[in-house]
Protein backbone atom coordinates (compact mmCIF):
# COMPACT_ATOMS: atom_id res chain seq x y z
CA UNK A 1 27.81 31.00 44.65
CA UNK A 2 24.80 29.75 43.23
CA UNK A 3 22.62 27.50 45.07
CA UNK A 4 20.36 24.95 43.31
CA UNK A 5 16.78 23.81 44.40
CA UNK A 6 15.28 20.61 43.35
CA UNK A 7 11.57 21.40 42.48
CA UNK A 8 9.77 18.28 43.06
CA UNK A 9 6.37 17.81 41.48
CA UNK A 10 3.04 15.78 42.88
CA UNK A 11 1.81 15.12 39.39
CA UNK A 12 2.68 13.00 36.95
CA UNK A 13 -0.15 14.13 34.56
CA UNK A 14 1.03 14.90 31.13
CA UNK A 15 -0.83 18.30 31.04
CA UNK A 16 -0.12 19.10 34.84
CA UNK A 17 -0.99 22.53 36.31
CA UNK A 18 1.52 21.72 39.31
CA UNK A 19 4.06 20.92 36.53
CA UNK A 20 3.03 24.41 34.34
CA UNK A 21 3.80 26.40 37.91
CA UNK A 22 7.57 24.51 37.96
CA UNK A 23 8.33 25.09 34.44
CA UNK A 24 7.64 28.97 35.34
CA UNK A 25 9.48 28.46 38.43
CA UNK A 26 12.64 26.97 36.37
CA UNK A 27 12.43 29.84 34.37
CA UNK A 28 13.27 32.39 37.22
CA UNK A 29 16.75 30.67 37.83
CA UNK A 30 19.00 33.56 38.05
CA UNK A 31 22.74 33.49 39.13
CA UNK A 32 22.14 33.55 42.83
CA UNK A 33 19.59 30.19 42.60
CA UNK A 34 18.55 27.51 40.39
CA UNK A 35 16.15 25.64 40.07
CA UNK A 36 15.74 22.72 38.72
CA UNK A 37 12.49 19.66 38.22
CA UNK A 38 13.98 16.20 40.01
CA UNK A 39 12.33 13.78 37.89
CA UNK A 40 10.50 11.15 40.50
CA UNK A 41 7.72 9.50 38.44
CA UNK A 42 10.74 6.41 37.77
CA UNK A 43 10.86 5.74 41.48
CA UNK A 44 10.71 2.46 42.31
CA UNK A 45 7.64 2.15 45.30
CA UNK A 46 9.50 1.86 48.48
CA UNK A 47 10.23 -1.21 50.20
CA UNK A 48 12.88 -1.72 53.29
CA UNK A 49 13.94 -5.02 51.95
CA UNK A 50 16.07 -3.75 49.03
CA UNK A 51 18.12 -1.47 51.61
CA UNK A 52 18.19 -4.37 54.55
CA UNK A 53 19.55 -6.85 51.50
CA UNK A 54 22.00 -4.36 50.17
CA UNK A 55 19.88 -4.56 46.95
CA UNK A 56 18.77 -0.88 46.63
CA UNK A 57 17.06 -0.40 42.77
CA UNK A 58 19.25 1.99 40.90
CA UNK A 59 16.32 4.50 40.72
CA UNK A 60 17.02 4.64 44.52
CA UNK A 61 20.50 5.48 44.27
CA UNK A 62 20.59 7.69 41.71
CA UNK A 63 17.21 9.71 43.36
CA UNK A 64 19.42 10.22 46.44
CA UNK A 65 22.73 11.20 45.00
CA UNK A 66 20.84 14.08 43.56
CA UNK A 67 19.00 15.26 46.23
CA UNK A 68 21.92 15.05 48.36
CA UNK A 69 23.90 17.48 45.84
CA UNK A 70 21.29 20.19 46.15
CA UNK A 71 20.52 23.23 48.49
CA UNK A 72 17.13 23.48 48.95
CA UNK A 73 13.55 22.33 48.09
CA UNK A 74 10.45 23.11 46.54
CA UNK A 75 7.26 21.12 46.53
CA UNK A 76 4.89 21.99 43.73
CA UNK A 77 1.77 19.60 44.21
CA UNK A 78 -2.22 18.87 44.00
CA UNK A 79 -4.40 17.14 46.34
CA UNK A 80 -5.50 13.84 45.83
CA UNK A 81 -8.30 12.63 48.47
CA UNK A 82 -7.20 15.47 50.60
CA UNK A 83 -3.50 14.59 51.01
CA UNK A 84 -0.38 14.17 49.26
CA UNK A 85 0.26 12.49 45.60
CA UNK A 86 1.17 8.62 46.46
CA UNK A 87 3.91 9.54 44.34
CA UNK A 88 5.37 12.54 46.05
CA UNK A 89 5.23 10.80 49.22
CA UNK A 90 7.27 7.77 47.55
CA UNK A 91 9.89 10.12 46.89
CA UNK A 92 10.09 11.74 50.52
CA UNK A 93 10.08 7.68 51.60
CA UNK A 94 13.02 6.72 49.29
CA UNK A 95 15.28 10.07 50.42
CA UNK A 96 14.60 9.05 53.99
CA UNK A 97 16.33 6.08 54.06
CA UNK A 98 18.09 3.21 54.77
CA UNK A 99 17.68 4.98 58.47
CA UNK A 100 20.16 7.61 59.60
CA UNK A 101 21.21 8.36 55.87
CA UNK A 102 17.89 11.11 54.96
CA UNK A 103 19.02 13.30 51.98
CA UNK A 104 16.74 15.65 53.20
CA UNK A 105 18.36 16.41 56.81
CA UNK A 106 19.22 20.40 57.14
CA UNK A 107 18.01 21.76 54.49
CA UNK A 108 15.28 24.66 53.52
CA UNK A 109 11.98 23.96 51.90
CA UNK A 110 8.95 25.26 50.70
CA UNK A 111 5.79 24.00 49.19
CA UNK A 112 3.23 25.56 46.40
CA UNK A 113 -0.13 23.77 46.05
CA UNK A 114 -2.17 23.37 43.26
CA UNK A 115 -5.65 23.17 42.68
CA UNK A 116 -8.44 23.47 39.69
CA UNK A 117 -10.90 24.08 42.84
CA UNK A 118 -11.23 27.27 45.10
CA UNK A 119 -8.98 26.41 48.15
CA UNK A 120 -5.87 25.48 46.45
CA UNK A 121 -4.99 22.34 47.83
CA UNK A 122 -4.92 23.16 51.27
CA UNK A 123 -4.86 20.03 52.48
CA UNK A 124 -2.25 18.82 50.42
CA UNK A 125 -0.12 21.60 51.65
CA UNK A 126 -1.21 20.99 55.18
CA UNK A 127 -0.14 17.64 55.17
CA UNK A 128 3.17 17.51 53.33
CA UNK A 129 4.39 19.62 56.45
CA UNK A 130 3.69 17.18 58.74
CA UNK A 131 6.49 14.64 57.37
CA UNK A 132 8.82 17.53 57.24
CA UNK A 133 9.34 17.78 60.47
CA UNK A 134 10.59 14.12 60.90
CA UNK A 135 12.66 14.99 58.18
CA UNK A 136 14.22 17.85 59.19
CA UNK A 137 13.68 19.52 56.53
CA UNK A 138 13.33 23.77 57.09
CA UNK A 139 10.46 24.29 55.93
CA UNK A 140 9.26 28.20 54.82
CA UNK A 141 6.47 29.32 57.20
CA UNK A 142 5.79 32.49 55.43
CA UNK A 143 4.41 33.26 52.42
CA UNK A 144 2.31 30.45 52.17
CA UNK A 145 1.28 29.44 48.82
CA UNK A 146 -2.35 27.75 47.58
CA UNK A 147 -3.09 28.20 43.71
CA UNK A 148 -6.43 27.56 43.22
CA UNK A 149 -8.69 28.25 40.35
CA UNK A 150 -5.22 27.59 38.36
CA UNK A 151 -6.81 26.87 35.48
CA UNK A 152 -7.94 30.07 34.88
CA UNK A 153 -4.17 30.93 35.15
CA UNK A 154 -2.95 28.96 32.40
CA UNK A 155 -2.76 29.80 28.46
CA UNK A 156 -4.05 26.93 26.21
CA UNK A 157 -0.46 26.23 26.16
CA UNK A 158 -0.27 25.14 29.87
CA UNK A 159 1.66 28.51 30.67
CA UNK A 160 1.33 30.65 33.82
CA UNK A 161 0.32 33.95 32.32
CA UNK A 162 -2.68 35.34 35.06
CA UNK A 163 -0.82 38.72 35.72
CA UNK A 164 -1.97 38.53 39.64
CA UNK A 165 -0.48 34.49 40.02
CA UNK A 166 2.45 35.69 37.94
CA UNK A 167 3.22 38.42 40.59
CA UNK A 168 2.30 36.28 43.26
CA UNK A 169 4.56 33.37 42.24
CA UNK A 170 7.54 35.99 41.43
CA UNK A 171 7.14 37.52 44.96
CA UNK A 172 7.09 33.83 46.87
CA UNK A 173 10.03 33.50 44.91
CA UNK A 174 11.74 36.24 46.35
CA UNK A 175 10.68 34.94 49.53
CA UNK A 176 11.96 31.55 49.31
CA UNK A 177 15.64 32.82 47.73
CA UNK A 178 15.94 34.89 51.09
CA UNK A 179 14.78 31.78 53.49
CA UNK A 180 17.52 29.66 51.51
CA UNK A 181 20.12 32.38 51.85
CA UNK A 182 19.16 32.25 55.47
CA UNK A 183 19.55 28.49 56.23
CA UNK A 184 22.55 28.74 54.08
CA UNK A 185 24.46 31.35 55.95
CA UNK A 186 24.00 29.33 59.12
């Protein structure tokens, strides 16, 4: 049975490398996994009030209906000022709640940073793993995954073609389709 993984992408850039790297991701769905970009740049911000009130914004509802419906994550993100994208971490906020109701509970993960610069978001990467263990979601130790100089990995077109990313991307694939199969099977 195919499994499907919500890619969820830090940028909401209109020529985003992080976004380039999930399009070639989505294009490696094959009949074992899917994968497929969760939209999260209509998010409302998060605020406890609409969930206390009953009042949840439909953005909210509809964000965690999906994420509850899928098998698996991957986050594809830059660094901004050394951390997460205010935006990614919006999403993780909204799935996490109202309290005791986290979409995210039991499931696999992974992460892929991005970077124009040299260490390939490191600290991005870093930190994202720090509220997945709150979470609970299973995160992927091993391969871990920094693009940097991405740039340089792109056509003018904003595709992945850099033979040695290419291979490196299809082999952390591999890797994350057997870490899902894992946490699946248990």
């Amino acid at each position: 049975m195919s499994k499907t993984i919500g890619i969820f992408v830090g940028s909401l850039r209109r020529n985003s490398f992080s976004k380039s790297v999930a399009e070639f991701v989505v294009s490696k769905s094959n009949s074992e996994i899917k994968f497929e970009i969760i939209d999260i740049s209509k998010l409302d911000i998060y605020n406890q009030d609409f969930d206390d009130d009953n009042n949840a914004p439909e953005s909210y509802t509809v964000f965690r209906d999906k994420v509850k419906e899928l098998s698996g994550f991957l986050f594809i993100t830059p660094e901004h000022n050394r951390t997460i994208p205010a935006v990614l971490k919006n999403a993780l906020d909204v799935g996490s709640r109202p309290y005791g109701k986290n979409v995210w509970d039991a499931k696999p993960g992974g992460i892929i940073s991005v970077s124009p610069g040299q260490i390939g978001a490191f600290g991005a990467n870093q930190h994202l793993r720090q509220p997945m263990v709150f979470l609970n979601v299973l995160m992927m130790q091993q391969p871990e995954a920094y693009l940097g100089d991405i740039a340089s990995a792109l056509d003018e077109s904003g595709k992945l073609v850099a033979e040695r990313t290419v291979k490196f991307v299809d082999n952390y694939i591999v890797s994350f389709t057997k870490w899902v199969n894992l946490i699946a099977a248990k």
